[in-house]
Protein backbone atom coordinates (compact mmCIF):
# COMPACT_ATOMS: atom_id res chain seq x y z
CA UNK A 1 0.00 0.00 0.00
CA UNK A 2 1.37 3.23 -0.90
CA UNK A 3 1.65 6.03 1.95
CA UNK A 4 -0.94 8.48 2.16
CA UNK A 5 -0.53 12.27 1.29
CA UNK A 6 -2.71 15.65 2.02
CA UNK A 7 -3.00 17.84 -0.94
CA UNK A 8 -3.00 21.63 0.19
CA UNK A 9 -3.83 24.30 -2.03
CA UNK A 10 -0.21 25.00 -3.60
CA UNK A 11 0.09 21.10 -4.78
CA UNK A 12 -3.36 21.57 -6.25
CA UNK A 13 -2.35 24.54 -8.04
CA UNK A 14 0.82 23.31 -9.31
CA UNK A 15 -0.62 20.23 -11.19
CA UNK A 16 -2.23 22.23 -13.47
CA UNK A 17 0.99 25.08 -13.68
CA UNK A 18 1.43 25.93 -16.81
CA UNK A 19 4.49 27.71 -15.65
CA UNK A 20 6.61 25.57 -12.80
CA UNK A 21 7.29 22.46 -14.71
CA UNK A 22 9.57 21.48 -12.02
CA UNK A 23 6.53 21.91 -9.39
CA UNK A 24 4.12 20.45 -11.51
CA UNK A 25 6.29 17.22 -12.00
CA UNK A 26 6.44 17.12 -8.15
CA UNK A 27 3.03 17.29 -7.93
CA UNK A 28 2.25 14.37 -10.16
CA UNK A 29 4.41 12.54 -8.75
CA UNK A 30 2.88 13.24 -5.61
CA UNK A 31 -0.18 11.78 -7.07
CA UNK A 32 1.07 8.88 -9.01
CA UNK A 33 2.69 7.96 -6.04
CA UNK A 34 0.71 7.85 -2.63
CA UNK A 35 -2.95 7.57 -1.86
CA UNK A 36 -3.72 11.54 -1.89
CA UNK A 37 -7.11 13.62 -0.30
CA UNK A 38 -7.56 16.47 -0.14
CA UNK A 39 -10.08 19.29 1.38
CA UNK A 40 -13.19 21.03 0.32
CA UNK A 41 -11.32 24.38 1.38
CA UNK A 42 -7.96 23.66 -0.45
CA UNK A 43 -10.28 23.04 -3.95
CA UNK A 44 -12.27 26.51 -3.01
CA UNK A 45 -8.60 28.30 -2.39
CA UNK A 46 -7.41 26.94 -6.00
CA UNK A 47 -10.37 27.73 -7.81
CA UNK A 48 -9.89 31.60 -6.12
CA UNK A 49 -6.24 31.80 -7.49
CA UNK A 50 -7.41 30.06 -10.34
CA UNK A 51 -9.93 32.89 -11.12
CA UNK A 52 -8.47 35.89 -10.29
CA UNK A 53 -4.46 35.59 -10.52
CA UNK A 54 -4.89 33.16 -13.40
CA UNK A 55 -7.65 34.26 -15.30
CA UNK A 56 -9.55 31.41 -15.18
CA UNK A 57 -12.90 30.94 -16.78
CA UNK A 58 -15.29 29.28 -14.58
CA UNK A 59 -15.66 26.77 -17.20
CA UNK A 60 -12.06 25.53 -17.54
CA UNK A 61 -12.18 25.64 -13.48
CA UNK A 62 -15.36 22.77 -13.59
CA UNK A 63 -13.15 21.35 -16.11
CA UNK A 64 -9.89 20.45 -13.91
């Protein structure tokens, strides 16, 4: 069984970075790797920066 992992907002956010490849990489391999949950606040938090730092349209946000 593979260990178990919390996903906070920042690994959230870099999975989908389009511009920290190295972060992004550690955050798949966070998921490829260990049994991960997360929280219902962490997904709100990512959909904020998502939105406003990122530009995010609400649609791509459902999307992810």
């Amino acid at each position: 069984m593979s260990d178990k992992a919390f996903l906070d907002t920042n690994v959230i956010i870099y999975f989908f970075s389009e511009n920290e490849a190295d972060k992004r990489k550690t955050a798949h391999s966070l998921l490829n790797n260990h049994d991960c949950i997360s929280s219902t606040q962490a997904m709100n938090e990512a959909a904020n920066v998502w939105f406003k730092k990122c530009g995010w349209s609400g649609e791509k946000i459902r999307e992810h």
